[in-house]
N, C-alpha and C. Protein backbone atom coordinates (compact mmCIF):
# COMPACT_ATOMS: atom_id res chain seq x y z
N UNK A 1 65.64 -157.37 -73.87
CA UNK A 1 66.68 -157.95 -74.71
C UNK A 1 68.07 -157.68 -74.15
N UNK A 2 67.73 -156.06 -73.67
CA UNK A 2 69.38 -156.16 -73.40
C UNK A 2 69.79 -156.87 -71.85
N UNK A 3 68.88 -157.22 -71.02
CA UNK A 3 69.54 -158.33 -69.73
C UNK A 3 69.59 -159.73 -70.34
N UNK A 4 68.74 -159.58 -71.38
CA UNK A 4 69.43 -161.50 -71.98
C UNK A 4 70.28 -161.35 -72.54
N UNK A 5 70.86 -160.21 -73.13
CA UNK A 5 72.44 -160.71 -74.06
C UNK A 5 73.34 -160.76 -72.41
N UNK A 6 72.80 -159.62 -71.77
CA UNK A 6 74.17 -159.88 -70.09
C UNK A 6 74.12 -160.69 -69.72
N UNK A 7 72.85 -161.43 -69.52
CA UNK A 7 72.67 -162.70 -69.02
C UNK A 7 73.28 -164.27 -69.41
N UNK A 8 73.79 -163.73 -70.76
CA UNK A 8 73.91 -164.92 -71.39
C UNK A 8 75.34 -165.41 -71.11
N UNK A 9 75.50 -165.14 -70.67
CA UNK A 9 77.40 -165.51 -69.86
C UNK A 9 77.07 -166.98 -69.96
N UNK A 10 78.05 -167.77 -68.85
CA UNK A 10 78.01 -169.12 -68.69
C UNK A 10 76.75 -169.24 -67.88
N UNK A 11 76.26 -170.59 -67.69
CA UNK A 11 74.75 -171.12 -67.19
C UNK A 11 73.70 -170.07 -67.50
N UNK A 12 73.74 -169.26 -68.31
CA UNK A 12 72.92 -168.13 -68.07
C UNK A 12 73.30 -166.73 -66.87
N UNK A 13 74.44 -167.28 -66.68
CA UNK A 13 74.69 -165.67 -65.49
C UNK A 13 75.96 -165.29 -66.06
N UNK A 14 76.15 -163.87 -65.55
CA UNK A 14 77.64 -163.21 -66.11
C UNK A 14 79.00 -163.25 -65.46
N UNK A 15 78.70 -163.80 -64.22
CA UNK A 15 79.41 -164.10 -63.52
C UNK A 15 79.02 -165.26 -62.61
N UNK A 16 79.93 -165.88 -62.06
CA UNK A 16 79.99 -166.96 -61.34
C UNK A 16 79.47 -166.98 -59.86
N UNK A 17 79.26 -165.54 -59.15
CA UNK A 17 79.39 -165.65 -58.11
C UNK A 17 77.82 -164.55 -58.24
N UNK A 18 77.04 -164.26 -58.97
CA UNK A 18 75.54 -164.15 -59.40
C UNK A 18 74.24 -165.59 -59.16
N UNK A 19 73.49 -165.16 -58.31
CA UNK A 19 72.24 -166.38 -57.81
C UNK A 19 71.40 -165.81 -58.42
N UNK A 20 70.51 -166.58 -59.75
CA UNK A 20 69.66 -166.32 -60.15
C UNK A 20 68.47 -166.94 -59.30
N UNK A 21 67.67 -166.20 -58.27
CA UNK A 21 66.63 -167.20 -58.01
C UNK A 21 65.41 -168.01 -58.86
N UNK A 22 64.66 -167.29 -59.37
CA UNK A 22 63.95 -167.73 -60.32
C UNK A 22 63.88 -167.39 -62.12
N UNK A 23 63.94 -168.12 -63.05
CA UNK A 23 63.74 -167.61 -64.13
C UNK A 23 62.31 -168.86 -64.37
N UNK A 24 61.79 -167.89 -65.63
CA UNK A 24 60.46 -168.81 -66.40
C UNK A 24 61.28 -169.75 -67.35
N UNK A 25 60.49 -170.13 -68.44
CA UNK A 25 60.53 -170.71 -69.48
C UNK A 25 61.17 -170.03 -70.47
N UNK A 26 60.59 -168.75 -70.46
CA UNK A 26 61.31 -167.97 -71.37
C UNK A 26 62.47 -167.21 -71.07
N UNK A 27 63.06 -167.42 -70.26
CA UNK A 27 64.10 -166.66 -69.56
C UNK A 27 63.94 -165.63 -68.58
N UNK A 28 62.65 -165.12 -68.29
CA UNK A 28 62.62 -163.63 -67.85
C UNK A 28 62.06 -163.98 -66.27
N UNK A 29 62.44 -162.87 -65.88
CA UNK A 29 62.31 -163.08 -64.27
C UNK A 29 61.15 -162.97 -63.39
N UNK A 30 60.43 -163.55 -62.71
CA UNK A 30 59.46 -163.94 -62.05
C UNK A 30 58.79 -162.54 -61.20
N UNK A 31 59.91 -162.08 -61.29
CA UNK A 31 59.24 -160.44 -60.35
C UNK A 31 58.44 -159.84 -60.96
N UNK A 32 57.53 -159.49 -62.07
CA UNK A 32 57.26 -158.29 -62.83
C UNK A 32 56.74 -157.38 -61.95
N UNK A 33 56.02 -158.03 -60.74
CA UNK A 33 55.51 -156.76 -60.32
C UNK A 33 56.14 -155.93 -59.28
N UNK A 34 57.12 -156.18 -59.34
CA UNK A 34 58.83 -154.88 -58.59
C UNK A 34 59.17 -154.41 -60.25
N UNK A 35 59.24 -154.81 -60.83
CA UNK A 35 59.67 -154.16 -62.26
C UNK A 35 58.68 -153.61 -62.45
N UNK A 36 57.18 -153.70 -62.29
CA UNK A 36 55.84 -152.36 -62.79
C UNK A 36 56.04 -151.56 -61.68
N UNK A 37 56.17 -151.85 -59.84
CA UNK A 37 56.41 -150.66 -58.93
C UNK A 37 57.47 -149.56 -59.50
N UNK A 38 58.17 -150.05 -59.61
CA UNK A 38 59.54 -149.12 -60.11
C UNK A 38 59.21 -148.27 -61.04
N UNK A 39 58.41 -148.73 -62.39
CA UNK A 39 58.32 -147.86 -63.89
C UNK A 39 56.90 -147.06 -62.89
N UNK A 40 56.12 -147.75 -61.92
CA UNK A 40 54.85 -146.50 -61.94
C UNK A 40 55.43 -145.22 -60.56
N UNK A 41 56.94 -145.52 -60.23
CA UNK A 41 57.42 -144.42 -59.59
C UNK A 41 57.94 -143.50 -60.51
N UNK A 42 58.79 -144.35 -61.66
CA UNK A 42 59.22 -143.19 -62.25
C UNK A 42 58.06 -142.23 -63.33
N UNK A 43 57.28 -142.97 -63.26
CA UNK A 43 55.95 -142.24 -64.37
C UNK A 43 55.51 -141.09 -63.36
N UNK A 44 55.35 -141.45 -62.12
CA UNK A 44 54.62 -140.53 -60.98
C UNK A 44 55.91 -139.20 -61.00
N UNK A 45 57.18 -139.54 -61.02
CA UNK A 45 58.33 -138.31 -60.44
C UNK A 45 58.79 -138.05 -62.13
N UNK A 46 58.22 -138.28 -63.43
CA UNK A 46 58.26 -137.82 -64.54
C UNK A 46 56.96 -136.77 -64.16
N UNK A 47 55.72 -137.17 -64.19
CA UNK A 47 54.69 -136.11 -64.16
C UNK A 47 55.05 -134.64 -63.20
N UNK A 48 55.10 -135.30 -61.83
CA UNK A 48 55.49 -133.77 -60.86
C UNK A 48 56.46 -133.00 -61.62
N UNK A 49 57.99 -133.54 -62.00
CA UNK A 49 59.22 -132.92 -62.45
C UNK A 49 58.60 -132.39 -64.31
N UNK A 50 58.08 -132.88 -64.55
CA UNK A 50 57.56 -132.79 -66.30
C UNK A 50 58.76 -132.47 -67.23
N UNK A 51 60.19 -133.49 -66.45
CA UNK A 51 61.23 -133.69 -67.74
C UNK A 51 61.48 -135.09 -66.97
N UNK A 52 62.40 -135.39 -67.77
CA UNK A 52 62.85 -136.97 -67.30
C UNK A 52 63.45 -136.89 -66.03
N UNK A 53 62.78 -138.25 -65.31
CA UNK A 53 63.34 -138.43 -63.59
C UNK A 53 63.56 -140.06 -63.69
N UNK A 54 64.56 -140.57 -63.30
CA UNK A 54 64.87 -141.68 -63.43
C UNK A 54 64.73 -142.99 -62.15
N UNK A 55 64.51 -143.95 -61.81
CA UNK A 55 64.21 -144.67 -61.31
C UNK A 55 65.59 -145.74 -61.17
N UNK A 56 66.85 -145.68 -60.89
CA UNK A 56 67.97 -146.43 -61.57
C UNK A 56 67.27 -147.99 -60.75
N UNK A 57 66.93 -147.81 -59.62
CA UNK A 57 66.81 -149.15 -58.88
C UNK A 57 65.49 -148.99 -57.97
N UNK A 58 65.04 -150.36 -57.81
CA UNK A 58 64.09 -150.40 -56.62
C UNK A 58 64.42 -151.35 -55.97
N UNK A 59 64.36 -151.05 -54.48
CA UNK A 59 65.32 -151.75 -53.61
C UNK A 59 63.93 -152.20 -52.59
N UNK A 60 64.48 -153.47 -51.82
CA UNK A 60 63.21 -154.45 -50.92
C UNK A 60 64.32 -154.04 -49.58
N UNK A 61 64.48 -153.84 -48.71
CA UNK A 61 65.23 -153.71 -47.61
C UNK A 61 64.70 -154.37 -46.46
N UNK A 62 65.51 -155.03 -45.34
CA UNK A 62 65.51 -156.10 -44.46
C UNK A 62 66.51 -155.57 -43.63
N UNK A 63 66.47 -154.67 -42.15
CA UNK A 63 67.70 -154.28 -41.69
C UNK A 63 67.93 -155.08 -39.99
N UNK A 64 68.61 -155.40 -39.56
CA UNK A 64 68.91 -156.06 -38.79
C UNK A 64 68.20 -155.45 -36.87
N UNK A 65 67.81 -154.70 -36.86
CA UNK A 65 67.03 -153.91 -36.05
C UNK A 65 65.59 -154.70 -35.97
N UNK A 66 65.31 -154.96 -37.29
CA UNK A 66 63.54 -154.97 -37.48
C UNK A 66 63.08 -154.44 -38.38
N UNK A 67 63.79 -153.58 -38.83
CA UNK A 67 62.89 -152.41 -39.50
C UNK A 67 62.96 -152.94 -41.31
N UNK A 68 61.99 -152.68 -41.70
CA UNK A 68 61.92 -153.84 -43.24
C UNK A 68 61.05 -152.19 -44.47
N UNK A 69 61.14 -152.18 -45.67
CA UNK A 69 60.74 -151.40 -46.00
C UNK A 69 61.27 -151.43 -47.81
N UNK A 70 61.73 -150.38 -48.56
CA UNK A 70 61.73 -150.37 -49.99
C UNK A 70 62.25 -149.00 -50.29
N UNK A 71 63.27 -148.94 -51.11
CA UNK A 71 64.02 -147.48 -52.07
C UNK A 71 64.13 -147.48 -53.50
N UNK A 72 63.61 -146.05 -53.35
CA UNK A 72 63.65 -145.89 -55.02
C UNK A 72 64.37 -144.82 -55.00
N UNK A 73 65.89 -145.80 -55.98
CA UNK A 73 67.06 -144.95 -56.14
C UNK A 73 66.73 -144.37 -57.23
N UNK A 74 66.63 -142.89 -56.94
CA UNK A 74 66.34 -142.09 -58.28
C UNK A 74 67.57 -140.49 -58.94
N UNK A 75 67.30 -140.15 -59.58
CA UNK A 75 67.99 -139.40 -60.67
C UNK A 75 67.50 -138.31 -60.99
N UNK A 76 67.45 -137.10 -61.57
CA UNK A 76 66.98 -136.15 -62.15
C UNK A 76 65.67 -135.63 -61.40
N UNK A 77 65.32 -135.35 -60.21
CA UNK A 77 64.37 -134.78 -58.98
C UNK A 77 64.74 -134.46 -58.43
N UNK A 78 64.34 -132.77 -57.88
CA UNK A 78 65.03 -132.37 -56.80
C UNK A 78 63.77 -131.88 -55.71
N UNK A 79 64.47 -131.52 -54.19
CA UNK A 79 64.20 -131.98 -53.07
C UNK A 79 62.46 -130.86 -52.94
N UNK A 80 62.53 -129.59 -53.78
CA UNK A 80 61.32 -128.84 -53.79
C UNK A 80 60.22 -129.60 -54.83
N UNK A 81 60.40 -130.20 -55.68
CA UNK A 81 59.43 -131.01 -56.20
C UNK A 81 59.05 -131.79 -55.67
N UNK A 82 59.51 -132.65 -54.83
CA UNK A 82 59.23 -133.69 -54.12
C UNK A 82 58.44 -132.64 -53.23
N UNK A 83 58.65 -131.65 -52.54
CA UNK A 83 57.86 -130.85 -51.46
C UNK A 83 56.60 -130.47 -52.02
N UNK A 84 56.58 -130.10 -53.23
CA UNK A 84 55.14 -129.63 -54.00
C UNK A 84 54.20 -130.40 -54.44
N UNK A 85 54.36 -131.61 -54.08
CA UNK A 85 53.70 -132.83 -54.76
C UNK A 85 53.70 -133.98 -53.60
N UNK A 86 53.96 -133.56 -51.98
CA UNK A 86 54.48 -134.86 -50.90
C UNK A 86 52.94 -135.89 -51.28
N UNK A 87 52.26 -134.63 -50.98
CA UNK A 87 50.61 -135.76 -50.81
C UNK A 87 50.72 -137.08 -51.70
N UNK A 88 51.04 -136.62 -53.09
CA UNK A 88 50.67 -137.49 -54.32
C UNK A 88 51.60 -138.66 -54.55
N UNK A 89 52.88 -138.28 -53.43
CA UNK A 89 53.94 -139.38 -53.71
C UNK A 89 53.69 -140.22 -52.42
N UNK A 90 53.40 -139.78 -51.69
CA UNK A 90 52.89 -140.26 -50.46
C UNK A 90 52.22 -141.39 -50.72
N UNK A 91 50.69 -140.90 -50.91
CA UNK A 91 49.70 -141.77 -51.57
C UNK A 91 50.17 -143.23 -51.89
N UNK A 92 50.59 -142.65 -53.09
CA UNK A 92 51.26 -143.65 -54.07
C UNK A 92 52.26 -144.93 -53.49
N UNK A 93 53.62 -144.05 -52.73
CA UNK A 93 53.91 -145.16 -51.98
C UNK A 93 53.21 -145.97 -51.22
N UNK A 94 52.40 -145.10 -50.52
CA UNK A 94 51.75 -146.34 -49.50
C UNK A 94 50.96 -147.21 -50.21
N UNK A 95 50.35 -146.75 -51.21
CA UNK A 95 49.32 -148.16 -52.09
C UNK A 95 50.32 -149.15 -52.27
N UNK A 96 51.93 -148.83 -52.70
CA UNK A 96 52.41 -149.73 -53.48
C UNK A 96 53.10 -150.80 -52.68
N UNK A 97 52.97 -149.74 -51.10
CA UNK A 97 54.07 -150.81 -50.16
C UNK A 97 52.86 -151.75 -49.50
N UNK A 98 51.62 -151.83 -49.45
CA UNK A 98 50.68 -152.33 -49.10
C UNK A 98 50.49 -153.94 -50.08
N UNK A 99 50.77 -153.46 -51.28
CA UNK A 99 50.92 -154.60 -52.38
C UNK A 99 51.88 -155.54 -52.13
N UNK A 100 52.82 -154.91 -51.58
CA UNK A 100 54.26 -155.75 -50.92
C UNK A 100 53.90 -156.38 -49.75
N UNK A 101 53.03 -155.84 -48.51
CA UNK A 101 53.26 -156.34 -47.45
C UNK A 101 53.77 -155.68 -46.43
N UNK A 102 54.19 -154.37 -47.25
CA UNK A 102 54.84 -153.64 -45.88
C UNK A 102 53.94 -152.28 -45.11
N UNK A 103 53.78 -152.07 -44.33
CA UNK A 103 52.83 -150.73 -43.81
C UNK A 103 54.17 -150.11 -43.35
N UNK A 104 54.14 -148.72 -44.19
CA UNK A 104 55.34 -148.11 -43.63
C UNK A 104 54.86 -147.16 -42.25
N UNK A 105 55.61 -146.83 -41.68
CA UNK A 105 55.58 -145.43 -40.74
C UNK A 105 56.22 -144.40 -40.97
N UNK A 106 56.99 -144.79 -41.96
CA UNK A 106 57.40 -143.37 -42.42
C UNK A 106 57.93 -143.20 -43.76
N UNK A 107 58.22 -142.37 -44.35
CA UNK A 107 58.41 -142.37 -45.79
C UNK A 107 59.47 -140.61 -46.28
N UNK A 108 60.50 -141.18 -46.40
CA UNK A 108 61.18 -140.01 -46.36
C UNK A 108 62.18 -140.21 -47.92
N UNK A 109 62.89 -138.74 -48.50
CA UNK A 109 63.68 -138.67 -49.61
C UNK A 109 64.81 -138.64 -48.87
N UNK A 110 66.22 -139.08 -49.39
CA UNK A 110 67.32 -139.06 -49.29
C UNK A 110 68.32 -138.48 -50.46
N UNK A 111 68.56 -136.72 -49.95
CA UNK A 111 69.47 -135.70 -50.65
C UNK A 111 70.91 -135.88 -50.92
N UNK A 112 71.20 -135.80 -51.87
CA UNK A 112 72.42 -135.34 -52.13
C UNK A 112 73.20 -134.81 -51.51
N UNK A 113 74.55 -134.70 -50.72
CA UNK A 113 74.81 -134.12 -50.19
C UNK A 113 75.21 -132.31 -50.84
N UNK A 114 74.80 -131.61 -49.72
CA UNK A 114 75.44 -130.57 -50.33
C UNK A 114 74.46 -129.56 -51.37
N UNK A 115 73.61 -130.57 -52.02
CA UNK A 115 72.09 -129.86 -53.18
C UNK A 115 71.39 -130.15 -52.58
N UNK A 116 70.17 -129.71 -53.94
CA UNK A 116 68.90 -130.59 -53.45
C UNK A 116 68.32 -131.34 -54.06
N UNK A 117 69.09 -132.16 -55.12
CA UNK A 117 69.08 -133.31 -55.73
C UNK A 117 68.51 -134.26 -54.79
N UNK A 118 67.50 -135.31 -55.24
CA UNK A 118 66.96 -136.35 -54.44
C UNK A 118 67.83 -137.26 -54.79
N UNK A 119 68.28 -138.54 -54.08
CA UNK A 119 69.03 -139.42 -54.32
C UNK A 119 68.34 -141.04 -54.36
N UNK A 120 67.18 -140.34 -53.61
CA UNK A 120 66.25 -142.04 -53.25
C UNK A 120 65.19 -141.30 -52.49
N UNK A 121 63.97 -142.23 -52.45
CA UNK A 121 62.82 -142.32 -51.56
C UNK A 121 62.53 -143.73 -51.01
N UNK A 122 62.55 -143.42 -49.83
CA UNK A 122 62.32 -144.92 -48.82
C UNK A 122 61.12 -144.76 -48.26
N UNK A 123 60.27 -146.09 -47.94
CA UNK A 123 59.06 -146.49 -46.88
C UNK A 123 59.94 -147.22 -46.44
N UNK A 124 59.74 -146.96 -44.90
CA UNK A 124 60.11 -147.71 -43.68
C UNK A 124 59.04 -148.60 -42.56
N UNK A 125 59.38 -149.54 -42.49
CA UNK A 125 58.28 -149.89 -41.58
C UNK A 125 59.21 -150.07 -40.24
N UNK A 126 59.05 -149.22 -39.49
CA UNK A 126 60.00 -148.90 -38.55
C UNK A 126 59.76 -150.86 -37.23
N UNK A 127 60.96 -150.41 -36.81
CA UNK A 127 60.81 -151.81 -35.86
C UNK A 127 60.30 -151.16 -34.06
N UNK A 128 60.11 -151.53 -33.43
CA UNK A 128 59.93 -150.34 -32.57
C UNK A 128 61.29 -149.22 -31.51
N UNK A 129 62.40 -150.11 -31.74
CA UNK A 129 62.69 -149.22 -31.01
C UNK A 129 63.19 -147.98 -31.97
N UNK A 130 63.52 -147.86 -33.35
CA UNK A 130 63.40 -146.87 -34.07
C UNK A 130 62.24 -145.92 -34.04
N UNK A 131 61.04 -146.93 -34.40
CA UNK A 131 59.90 -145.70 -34.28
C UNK A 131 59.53 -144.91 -33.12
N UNK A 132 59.81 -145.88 -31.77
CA UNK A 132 60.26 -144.77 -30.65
C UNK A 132 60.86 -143.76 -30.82
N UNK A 133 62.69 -143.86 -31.34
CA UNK A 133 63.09 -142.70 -31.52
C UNK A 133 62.91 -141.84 -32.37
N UNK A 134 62.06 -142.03 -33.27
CA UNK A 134 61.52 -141.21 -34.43
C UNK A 134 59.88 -140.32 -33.49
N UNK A 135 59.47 -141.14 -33.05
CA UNK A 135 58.12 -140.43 -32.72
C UNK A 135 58.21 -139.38 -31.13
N UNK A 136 58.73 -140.07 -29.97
CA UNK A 136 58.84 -139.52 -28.76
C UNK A 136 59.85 -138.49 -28.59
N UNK A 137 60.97 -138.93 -29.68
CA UNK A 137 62.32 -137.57 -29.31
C UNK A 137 62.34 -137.03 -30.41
N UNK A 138 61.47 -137.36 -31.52
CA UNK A 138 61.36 -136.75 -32.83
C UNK A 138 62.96 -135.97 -33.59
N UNK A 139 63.49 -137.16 -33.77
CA UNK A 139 65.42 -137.32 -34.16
C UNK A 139 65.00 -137.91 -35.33
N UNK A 140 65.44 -137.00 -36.55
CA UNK A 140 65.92 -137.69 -37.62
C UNK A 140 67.53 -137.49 -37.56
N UNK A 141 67.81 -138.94 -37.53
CA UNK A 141 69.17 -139.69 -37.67
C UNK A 141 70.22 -138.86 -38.12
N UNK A 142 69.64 -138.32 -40.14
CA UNK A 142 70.74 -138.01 -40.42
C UNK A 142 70.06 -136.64 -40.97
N UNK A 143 71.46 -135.63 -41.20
CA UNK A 143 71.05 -134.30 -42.32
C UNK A 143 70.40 -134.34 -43.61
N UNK A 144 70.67 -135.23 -43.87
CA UNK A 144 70.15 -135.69 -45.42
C UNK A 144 69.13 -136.42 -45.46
N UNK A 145 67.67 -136.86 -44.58
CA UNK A 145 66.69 -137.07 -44.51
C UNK A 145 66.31 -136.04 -44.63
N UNK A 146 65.03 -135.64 -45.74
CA UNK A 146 63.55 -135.12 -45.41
C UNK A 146 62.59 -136.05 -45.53
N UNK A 147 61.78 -135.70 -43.74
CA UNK A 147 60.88 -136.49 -43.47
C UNK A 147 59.16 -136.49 -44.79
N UNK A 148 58.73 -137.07 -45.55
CA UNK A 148 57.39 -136.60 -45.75
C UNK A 148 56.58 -137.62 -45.36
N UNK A 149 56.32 -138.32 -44.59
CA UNK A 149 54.90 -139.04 -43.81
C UNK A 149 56.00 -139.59 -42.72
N UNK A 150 55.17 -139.23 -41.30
CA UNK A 150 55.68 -140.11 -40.30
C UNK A 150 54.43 -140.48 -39.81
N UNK A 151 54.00 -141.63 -39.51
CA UNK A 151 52.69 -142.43 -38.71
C UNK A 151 53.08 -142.06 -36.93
N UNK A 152 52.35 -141.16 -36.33
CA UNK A 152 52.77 -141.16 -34.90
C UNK A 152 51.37 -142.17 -34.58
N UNK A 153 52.15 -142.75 -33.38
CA UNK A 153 51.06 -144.47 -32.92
C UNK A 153 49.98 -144.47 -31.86
């Protein structure tokens, strides 16, 4: 209810410079199943954390390299829960990026700077000359990656 009252701007969008690609009949948006990935991440990082962990966004990513993959911008998890539980989130991603189409090679959280607040979890499906530099010189990019699944080939 509450994206149809936002929605309800002019033509149905809130702004002018908003592309709705698809709506149904009833107004609602054609994705559900990126809207169920998203709620069965945050159900998975509610159970490990066992208080509220939030899910603000789930992101489809397309990067100009090659490399194609998915983030779940999240909230209230920090970086040792995610360590006590890698297997089970692991898992999970990969079933869900398989549903998508994507086979990741790697699957890492993205910290906060400074804590150990999680900020996001990404599957990557690396393009190759990334997964080169991820597998042969074994370089993560930045400080604020922790790696938990890398596919060596």
């Amino acid at each position: 209810d509450n994206c149809q009252k936002e929605y309800a701007g002019v033509g149905g969008k809130p702004w002018p410079d908003i592309l709705i690609f698809k709506m149904d009949n009833g107004g609602k948006s054609d994705f559900t199943s990126i809207l169920e990935y998203r709620s069965s991440i945050e159900e998975l990082l509610r159970e490990i954390s066992r208080r509220p962990a939030y899910v603000m966004q789930f992101n489809i990513f397309a990067r100009a390299c090659g490399c194609c993959g998915t983030t779940a911008v999240v909230r209230g998890i920090f970086g040792d829960e995610i360590n006590a539980k890698k297997d089970m989130i692991v898992s999970h991603i990969l079933e869900l990026s398989k549903e998508l189409g994507i086979v990741p090679t790697m699957i890492y959280s993205m910290m906060v700077h400074g804590t150990d607040a999680v900020a996001g979890i990404s599957a990557q499906q690396a393009c190759e000359g990334c997964r080169t530099t991820y597998e042969e010189y074994e370089i993560i990019p930045r400080p604020d990656l922790e790696m938990l699944y890398l596919e060596k080939g």
